[in-house]
PDB file of N, CA and C in Angstrom:
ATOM      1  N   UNK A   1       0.024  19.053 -15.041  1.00  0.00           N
ATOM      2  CA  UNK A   1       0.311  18.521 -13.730  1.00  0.00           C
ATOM      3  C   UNK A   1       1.645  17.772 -13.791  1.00  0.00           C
ATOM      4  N   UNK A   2       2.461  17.953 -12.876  1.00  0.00           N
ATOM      5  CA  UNK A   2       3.550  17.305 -12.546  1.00  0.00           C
ATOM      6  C   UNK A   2       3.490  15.923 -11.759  1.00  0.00           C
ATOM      7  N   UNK A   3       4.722  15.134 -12.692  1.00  0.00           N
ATOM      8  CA  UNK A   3       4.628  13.634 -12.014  1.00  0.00           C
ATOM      9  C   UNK A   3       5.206  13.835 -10.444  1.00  0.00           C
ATOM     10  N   UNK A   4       4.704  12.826 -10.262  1.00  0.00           N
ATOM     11  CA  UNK A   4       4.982  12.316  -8.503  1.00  0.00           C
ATOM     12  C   UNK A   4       6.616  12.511  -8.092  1.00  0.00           C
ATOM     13  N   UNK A   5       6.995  11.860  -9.236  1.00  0.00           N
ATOM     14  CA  UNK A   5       8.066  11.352  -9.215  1.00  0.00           C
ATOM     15  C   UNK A   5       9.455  12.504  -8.736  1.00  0.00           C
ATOM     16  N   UNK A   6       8.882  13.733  -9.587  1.00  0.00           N
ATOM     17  CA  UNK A   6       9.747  15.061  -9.758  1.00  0.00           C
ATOM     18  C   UNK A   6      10.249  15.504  -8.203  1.00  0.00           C
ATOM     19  N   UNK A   7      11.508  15.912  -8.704  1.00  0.00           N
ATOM     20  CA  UNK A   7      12.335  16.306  -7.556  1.00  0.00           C
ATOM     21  C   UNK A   7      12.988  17.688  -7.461  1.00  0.00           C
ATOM     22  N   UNK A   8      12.872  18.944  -6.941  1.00  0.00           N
ATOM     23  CA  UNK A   8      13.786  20.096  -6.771  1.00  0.00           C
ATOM     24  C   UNK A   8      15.521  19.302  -6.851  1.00  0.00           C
ATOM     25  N   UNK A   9      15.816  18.433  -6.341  1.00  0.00           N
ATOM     26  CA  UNK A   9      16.948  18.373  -5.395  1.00  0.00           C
ATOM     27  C   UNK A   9      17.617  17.195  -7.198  1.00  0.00           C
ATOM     28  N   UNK A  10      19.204  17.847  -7.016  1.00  0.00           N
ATOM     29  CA  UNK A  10      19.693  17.309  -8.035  1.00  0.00           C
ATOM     30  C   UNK A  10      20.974  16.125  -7.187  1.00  0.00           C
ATOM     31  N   UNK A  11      20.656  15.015  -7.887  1.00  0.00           N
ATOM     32  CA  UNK A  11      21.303  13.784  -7.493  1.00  0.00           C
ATOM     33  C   UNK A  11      23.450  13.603  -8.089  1.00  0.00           C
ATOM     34  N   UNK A  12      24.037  13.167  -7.431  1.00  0.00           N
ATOM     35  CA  UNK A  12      23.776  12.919  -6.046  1.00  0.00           C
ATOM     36  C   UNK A  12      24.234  14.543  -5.014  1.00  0.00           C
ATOM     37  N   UNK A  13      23.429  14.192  -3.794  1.00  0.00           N
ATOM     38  CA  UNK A  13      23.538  15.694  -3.517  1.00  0.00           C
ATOM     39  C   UNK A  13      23.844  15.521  -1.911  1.00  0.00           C
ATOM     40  N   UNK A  14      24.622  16.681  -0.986  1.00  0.00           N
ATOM     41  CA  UNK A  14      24.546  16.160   0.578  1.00  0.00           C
ATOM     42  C   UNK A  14      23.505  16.424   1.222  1.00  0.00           C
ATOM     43  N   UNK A  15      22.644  15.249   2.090  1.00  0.00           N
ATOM     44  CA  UNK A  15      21.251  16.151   2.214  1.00  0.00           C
ATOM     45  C   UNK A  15      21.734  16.115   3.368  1.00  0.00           C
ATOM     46  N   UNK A  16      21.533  16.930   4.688  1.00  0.00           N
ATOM     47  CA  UNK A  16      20.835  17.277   6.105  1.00  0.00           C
ATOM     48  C   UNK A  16      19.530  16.488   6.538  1.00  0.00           C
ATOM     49  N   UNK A  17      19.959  15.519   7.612  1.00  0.00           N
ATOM     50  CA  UNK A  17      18.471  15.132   7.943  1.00  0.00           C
ATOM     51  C   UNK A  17      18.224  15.315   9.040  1.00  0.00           C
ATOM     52  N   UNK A  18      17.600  15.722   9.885  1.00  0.00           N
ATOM     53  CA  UNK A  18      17.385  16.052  11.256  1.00  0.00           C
ATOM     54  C   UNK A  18      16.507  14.693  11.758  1.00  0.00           C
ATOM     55  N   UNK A  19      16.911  14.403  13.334  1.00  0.00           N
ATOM     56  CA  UNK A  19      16.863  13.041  14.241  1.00  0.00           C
ATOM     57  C   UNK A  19      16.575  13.102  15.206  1.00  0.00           C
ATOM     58  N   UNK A  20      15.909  12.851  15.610  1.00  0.00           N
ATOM     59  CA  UNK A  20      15.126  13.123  17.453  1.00  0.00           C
ATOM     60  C   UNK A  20      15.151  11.888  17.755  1.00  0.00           C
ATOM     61  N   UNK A  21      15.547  11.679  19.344  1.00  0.00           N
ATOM     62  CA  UNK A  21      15.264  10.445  19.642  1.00  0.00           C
ATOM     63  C   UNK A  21      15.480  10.695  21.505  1.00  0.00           C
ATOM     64  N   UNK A  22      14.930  10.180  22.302  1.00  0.00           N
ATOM     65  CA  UNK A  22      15.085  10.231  23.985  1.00  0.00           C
ATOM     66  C   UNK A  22      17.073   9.934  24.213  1.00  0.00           C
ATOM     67  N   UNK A  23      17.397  11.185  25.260  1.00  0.00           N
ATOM     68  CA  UNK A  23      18.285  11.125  25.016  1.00  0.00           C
ATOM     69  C   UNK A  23      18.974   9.730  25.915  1.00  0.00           C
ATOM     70  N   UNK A  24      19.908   9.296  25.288  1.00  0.00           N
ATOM     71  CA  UNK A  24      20.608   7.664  25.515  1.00  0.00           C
ATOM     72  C   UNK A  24      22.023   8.033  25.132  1.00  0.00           C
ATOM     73  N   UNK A  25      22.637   7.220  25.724  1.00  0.00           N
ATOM     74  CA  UNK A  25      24.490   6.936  25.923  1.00  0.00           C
ATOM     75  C   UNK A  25      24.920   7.058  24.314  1.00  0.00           C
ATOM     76  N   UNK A  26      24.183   5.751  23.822  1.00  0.00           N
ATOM     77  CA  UNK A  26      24.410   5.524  22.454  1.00  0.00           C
ATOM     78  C   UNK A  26      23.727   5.590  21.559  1.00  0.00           C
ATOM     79  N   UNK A  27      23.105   6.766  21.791  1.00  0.00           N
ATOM     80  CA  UNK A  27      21.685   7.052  20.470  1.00  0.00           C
ATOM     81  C   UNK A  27      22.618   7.493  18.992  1.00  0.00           C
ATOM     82  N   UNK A  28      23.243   8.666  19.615  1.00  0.00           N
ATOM     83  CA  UNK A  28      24.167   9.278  18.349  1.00  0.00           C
ATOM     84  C   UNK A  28      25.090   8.184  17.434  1.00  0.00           C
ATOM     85  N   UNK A  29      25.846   7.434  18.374  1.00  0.00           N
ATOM     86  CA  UNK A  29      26.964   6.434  17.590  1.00  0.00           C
ATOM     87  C   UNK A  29      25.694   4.668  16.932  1.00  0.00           C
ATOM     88  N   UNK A  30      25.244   4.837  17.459  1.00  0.00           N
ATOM     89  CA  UNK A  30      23.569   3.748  17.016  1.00  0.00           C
ATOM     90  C   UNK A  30      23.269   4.299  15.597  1.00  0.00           C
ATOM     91  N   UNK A  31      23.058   5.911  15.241  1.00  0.00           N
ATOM     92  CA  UNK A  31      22.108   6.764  14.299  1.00  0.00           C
ATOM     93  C   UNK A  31      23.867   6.774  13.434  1.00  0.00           C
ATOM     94  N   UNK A  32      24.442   7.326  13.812  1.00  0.00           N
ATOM     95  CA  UNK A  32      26.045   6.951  12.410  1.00  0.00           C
ATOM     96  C   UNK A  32      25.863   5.977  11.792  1.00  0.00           C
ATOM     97  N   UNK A  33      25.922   4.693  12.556  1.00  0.00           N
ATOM     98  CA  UNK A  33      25.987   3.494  12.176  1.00  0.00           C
ATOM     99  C   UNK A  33      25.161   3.113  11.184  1.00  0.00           C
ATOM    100  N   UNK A  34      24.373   3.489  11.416  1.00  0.00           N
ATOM    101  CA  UNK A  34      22.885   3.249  10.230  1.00  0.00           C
ATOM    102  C   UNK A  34      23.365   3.920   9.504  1.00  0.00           C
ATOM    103  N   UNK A  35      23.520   5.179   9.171  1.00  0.00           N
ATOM    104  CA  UNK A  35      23.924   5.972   8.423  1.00  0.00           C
ATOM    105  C   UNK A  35      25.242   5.603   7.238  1.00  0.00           C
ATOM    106  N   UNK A  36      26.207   5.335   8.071  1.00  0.00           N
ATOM    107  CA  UNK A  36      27.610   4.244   7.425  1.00  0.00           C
ATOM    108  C   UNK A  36      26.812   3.182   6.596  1.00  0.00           C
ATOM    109  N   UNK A  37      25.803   2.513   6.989  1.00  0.00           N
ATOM    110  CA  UNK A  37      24.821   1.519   5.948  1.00  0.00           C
ATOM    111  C   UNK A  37      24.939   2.167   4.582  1.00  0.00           C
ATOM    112  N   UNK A  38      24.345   3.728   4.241  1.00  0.00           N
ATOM    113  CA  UNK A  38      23.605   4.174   3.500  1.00  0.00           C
ATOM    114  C   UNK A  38      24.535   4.697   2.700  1.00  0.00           C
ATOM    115  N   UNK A  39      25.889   5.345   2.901  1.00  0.00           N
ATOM    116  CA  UNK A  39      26.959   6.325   2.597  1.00  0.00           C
ATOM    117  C   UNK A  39      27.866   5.521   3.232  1.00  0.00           C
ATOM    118  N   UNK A  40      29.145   5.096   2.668  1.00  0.00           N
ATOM    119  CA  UNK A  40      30.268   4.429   3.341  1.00  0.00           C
ATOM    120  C   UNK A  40      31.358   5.675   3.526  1.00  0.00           C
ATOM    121  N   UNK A  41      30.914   6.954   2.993  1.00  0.00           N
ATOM    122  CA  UNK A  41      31.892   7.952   3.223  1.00  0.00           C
ATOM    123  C   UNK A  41      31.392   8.896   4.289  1.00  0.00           C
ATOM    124  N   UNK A  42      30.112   8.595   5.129  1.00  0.00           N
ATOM    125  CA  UNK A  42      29.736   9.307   5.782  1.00  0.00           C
ATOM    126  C   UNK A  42      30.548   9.729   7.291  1.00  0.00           C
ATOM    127  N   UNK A  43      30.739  10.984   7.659  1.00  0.00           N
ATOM    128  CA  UNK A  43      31.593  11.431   8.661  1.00  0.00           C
ATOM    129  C   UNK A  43      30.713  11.689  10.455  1.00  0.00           C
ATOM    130  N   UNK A  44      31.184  10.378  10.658  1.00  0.00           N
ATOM    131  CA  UNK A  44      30.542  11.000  12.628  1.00  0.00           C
ATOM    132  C   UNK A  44      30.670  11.997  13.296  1.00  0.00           C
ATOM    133  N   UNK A  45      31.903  12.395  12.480  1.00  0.00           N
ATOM    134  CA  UNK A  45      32.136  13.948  13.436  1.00  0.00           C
ATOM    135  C   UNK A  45      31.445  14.737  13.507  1.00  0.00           C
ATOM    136  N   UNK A  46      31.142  14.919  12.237  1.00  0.00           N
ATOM    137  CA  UNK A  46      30.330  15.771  11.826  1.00  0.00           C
ATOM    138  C   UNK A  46      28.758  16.001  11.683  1.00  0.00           C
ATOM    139  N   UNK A  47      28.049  15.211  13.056  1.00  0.00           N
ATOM    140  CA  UNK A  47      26.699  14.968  13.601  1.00  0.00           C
ATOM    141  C   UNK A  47      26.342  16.399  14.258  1.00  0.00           C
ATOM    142  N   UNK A  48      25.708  16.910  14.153  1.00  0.00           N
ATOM    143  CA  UNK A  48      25.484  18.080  15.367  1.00  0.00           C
ATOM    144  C   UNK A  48      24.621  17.818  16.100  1.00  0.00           C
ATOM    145  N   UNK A  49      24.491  17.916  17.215  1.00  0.00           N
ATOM    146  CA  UNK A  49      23.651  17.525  18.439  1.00  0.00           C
ATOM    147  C   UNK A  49      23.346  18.531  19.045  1.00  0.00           C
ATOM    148  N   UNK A  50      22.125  18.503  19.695  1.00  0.00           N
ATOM    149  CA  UNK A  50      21.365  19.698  20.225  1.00  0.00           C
ATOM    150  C   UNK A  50      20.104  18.640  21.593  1.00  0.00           C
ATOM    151  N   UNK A  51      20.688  19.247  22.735  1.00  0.00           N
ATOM    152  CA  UNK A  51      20.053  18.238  23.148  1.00  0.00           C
ATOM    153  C   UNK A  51      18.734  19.312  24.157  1.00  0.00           C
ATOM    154  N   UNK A  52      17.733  18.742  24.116  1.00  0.00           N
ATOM    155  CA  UNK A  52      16.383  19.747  24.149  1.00  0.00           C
ATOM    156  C   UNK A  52      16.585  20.377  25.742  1.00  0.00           C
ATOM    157  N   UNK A  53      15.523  21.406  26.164  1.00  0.00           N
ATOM    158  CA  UNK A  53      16.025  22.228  26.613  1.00  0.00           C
ATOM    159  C   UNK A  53      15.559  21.421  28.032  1.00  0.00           C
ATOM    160  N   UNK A  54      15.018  20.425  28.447  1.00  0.00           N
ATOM    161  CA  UNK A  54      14.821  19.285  29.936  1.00  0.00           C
ATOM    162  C   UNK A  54      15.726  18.400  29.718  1.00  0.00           C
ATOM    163  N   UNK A  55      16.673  18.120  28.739  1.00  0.00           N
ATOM    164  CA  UNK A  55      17.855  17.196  28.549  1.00  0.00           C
ATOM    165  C   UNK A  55      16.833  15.747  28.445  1.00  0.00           C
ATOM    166  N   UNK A  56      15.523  15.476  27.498  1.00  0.00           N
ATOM    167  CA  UNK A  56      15.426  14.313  27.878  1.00  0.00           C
ATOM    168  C   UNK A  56      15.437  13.752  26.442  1.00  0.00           C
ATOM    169  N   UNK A  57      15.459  14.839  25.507  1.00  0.00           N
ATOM    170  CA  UNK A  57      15.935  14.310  23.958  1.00  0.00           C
ATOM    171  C   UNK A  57      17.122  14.481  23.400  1.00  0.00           C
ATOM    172  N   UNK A  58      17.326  14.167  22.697  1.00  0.00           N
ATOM    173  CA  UNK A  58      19.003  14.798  21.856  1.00  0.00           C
ATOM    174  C   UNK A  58      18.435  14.762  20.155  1.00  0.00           C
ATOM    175  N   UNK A  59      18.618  16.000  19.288  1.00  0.00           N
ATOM    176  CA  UNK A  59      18.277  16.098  18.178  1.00  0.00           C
ATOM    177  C   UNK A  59      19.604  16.262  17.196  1.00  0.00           C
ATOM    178  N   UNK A  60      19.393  15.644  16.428  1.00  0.00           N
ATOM    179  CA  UNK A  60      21.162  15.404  15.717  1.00  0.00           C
ATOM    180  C   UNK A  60      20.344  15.741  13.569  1.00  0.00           C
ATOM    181  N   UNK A  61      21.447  16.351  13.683  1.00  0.00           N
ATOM    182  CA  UNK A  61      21.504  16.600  12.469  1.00  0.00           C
ATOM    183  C   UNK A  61      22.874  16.049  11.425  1.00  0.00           C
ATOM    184  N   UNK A  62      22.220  14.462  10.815  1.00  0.00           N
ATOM    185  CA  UNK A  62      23.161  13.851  10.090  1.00  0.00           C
ATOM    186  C   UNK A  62      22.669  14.441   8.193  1.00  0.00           C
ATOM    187  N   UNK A  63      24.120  14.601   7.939  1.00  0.00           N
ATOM    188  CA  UNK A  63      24.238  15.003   6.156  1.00  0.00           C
ATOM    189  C   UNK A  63      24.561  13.395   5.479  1.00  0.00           C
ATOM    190  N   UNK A  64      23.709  13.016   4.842  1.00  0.00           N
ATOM    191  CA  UNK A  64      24.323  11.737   3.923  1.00  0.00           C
ATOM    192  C   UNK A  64      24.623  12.209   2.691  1.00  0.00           C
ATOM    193  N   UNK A  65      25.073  12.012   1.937  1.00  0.00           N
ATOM    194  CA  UNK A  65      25.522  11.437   0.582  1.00  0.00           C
ATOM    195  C   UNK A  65      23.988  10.911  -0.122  1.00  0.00           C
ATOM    196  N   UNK A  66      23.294  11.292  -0.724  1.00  0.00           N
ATOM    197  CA  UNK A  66      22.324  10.810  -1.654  1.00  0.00           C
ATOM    198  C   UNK A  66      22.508  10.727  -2.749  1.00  0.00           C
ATOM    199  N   UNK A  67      22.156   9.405  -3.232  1.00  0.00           N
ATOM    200  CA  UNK A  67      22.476   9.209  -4.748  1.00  0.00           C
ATOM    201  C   UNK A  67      21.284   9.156  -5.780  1.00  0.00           C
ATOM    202  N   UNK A  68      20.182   9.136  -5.249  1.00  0.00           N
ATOM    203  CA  UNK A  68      18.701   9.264  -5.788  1.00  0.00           C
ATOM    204  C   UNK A  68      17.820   9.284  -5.283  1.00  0.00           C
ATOM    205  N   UNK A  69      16.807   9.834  -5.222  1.00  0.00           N
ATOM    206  CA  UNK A  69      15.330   9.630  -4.761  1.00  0.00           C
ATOM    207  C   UNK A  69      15.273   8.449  -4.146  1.00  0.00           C
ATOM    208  N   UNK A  70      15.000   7.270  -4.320  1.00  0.00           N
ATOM    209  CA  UNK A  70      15.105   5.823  -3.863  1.00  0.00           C
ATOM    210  C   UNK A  70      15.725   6.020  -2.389  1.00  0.00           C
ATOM    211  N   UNK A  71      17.437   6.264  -2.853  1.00  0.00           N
ATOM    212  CA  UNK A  71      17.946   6.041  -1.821  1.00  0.00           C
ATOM    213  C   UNK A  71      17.610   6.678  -0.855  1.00  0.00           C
ATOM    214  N   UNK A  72      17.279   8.073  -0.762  1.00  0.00           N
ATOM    215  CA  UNK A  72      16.908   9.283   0.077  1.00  0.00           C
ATOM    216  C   UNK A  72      15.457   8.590   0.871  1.00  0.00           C
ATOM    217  N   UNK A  73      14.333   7.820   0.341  1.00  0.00           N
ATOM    218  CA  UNK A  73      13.454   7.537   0.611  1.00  0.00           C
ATOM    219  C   UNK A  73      14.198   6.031   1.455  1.00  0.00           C
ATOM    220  N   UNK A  74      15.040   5.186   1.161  1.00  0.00           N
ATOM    221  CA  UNK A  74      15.348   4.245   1.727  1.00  0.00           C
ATOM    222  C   UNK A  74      16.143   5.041   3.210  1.00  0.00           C
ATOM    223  N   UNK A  75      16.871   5.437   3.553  1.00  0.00           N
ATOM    224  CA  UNK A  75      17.608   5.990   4.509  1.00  0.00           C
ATOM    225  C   UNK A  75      16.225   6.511   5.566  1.00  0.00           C
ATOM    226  N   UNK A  76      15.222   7.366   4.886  1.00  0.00           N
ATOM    227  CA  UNK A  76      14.362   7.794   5.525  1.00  0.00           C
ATOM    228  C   UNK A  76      13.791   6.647   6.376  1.00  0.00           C
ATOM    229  N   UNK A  77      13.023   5.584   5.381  1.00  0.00           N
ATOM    230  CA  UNK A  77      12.362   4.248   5.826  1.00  0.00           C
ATOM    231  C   UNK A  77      13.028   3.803   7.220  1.00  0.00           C
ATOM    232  N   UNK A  78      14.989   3.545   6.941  1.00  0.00           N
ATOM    233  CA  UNK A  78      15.369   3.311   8.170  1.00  0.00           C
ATOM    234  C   UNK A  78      15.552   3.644   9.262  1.00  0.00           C
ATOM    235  N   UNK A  79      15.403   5.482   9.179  1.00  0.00           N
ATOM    236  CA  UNK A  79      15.598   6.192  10.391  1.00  0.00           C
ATOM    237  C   UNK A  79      14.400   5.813  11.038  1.00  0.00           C
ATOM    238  N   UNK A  80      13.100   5.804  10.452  1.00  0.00           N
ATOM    239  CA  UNK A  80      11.943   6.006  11.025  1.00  0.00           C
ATOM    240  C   UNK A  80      11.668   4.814  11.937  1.00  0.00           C
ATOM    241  N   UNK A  81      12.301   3.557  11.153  1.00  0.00           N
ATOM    242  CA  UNK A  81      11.938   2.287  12.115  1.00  0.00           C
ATOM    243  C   UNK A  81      13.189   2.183  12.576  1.00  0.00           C
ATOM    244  N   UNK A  82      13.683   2.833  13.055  1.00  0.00           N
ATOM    245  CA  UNK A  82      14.748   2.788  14.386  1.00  0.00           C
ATOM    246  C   UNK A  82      14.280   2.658  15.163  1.00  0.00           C
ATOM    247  N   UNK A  83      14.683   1.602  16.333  1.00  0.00           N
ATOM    248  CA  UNK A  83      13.400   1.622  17.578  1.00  0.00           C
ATOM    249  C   UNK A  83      14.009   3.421  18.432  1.00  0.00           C
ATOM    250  N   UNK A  84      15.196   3.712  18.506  1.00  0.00           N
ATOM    251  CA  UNK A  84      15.529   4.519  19.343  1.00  0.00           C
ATOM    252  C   UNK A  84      15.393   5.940  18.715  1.00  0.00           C
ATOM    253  N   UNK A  85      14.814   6.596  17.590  1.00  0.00           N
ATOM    254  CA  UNK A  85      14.047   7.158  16.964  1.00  0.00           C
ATOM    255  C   UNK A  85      12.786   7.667  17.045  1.00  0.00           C
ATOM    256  N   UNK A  86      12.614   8.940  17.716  1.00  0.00           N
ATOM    257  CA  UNK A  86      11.449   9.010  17.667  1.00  0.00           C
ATOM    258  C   UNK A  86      10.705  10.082  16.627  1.00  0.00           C
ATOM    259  N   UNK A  87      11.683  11.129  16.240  1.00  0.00           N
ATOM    260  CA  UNK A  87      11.233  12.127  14.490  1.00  0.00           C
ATOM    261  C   UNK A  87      12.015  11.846  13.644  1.00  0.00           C
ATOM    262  N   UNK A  88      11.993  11.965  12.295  1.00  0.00           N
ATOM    263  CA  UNK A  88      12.740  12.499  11.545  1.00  0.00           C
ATOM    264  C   UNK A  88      12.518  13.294  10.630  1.00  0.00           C
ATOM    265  N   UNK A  89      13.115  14.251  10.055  1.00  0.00           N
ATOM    266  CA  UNK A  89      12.575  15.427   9.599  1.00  0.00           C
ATOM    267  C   UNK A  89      13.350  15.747   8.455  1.00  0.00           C
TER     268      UNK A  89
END
């Protein structure tokens, strides 16, 4: 049996995280910002947004910079308690 711990994904690596949240003015530049927390090299431009098909969500797909398991699990922790957050995937 394999530990808990074990990971496919080799450190540090760019992950893709996908972001749902009701769509708002400043949901996207709110979700960077956090993001800039986690990765100081992280790029806004480069958010992709997809906003659902009644326009009342916007789903964004941010890439961070991961430097370990930890961190990948810390970034997660913060997306999730974003109040303006409602998936992350």
């Amino acid at each position: 049996m394999s530990p808990v711990n074990e990971t496919l994904l080799e450190f540090p690596c760019d992950f893709p995280i996908k972001v749902m949240g009701r769509m708002q003015p400043e949901f996207a530049q709110s979700i960077a910002q956090l993001m800039q927390q986690f990765d100081a090299e992280f790029d806004a431009a480069r958010i992709e947004m997809r906003p659902s098909r009644a326009g009342n969500y916007l789903g964004l797909t941010v890439t961070v910079r991961a430097t370990s398991r930890a961190h990948l699990d810390d970034i997660y922790r913060a997306l999730t308690a974003h109040p303006m957050v409602t998936v992350v995937l």
